[in-house]
C-alpha atoms as a PDB file:
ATOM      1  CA  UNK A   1      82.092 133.728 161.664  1.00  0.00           C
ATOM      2  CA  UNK A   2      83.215 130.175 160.756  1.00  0.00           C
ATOM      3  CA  UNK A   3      87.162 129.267 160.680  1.00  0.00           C
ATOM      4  CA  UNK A   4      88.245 128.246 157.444  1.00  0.00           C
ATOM      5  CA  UNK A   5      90.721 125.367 157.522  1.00  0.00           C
ATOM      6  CA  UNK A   6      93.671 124.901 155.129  1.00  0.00           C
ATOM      7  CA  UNK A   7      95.477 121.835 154.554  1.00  0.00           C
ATOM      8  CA  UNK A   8      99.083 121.987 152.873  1.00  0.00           C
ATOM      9  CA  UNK A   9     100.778 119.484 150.833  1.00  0.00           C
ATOM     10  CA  UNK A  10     104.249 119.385 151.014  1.00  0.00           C
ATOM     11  CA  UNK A  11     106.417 119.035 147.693  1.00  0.00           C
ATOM     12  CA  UNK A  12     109.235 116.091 147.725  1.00  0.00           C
ATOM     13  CA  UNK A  13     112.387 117.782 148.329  1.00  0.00           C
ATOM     14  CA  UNK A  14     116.173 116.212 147.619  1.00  0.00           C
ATOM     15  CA  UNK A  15     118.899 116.513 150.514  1.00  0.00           C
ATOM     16  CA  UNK A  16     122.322 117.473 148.723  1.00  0.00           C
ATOM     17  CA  UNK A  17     120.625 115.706 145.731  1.00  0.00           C
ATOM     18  CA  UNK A  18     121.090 112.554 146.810  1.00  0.00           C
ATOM     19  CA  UNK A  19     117.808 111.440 148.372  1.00  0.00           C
ATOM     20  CA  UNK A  20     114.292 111.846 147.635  1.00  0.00           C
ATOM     21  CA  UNK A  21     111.982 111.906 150.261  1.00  0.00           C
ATOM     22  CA  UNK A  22     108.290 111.543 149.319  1.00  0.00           C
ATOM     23  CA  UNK A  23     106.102 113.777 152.011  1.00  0.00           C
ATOM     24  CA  UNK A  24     103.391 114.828 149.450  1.00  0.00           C
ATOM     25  CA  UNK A  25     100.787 112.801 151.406  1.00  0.00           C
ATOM     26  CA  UNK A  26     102.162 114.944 154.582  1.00  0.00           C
ATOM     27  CA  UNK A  27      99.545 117.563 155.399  1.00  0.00           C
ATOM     28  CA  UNK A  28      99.153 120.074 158.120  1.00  0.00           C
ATOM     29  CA  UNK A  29      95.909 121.937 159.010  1.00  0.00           C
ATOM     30  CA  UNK A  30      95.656 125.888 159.950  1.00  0.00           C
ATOM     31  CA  UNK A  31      92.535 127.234 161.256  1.00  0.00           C
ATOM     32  CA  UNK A  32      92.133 131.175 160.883  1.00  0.00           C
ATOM     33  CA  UNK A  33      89.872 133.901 160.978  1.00  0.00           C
ATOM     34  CA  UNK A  34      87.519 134.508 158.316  1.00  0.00           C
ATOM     35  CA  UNK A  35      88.944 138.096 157.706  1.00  0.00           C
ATOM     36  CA  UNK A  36      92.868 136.508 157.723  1.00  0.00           C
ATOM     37  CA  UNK A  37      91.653 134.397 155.280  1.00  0.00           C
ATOM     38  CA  UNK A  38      90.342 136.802 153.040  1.00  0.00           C
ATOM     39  CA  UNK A  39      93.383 138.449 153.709  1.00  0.00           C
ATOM     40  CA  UNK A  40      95.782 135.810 152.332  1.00  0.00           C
ATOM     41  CA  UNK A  41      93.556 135.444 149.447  1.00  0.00           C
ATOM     42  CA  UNK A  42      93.895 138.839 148.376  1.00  0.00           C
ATOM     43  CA  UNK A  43      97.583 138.160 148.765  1.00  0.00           C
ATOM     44  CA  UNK A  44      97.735 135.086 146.524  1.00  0.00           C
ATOM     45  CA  UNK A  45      98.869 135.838 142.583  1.00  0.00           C
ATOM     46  CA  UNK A  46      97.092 133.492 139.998  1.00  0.00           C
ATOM     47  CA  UNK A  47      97.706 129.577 140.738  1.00  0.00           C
ATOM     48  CA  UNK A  48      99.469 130.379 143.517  1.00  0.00           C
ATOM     49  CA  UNK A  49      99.029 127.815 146.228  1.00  0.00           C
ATOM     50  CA  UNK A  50      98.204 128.885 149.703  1.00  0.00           C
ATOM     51  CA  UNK A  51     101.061 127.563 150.751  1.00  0.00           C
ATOM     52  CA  UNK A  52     103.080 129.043 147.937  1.00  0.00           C
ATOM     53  CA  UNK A  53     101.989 132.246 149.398  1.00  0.00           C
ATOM     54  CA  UNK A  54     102.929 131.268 152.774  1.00  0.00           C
ATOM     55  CA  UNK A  55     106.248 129.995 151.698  1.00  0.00           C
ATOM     56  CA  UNK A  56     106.959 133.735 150.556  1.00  0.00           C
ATOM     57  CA  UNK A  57     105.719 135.341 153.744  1.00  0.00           C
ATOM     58  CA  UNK A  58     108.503 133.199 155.567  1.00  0.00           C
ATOM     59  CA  UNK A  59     111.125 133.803 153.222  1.00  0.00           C
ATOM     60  CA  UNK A  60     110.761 137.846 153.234  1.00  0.00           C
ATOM     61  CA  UNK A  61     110.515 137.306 156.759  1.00  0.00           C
ATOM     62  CA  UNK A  62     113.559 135.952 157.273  1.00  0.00           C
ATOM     63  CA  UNK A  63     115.479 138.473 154.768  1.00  0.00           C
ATOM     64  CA  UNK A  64     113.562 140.991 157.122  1.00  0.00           C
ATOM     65  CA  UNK A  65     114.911 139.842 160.320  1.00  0.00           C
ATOM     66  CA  UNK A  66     118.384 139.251 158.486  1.00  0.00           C
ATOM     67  CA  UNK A  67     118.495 142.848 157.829  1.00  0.00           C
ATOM     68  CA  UNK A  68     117.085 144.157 161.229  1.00  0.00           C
ATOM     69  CA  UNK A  69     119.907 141.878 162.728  1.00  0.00           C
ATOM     70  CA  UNK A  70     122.736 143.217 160.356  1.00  0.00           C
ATOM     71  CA  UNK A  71     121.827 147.027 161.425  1.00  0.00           C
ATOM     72  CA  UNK A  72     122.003 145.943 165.010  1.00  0.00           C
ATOM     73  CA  UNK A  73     125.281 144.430 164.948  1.00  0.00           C
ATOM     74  CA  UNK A  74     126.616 147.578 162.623  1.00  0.00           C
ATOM     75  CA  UNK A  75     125.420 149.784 165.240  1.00  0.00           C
ATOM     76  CA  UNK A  76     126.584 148.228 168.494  1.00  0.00           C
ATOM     77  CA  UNK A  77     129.483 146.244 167.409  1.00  0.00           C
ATOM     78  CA  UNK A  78     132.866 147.913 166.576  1.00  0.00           C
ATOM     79  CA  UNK A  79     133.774 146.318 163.308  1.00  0.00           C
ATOM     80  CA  UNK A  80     137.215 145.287 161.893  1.00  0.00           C
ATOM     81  CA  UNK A  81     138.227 145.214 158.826  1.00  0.00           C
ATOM     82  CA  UNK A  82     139.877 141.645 157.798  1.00  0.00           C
ATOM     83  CA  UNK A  83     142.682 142.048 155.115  1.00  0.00           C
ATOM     84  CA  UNK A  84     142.316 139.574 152.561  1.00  0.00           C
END
């Protein structure tokens, strides 16, 4: 089967709301499976960009790994309790 390709356009973004910086012309191509992109559409809620979606897989990612990281450290690390 084919590849499909997907091409993201990144939103402008503001750095500690001072500057703008314009990268909407910026895009990036991603070439996956056919059955990975059925997949992700399956995935997607109504309007929601591809990379919308994507953007979401990252993020609960990261909370993911933030957790799997915390349960380490509770369970290997002797913790102390800091008086404040």
């Amino acid at each position: 089967m084919p590849d499909r390709v997907f091409h993201f356009r990144r939103q402008p973004f503001s750095l500690s709301g001072i500057y703008t910086i314009d990268a909407m012309n910026a895009t990036k191509r991603i070439i996956v499976r056919e059955e990975v992109w059925a997949d992700l559409s399956s995935m997607r809620g109504p309007g929601m960009t591809f990379s919308e979606l994507i953007e979401d897989m990252i993020e609960h990612e990261k909370k993911r790994r933030l957790v799997e990281d915390i349960k380490r450290i509770q369970e290997t690390e002797e913790l102390v309790e800091i008086p404040l």
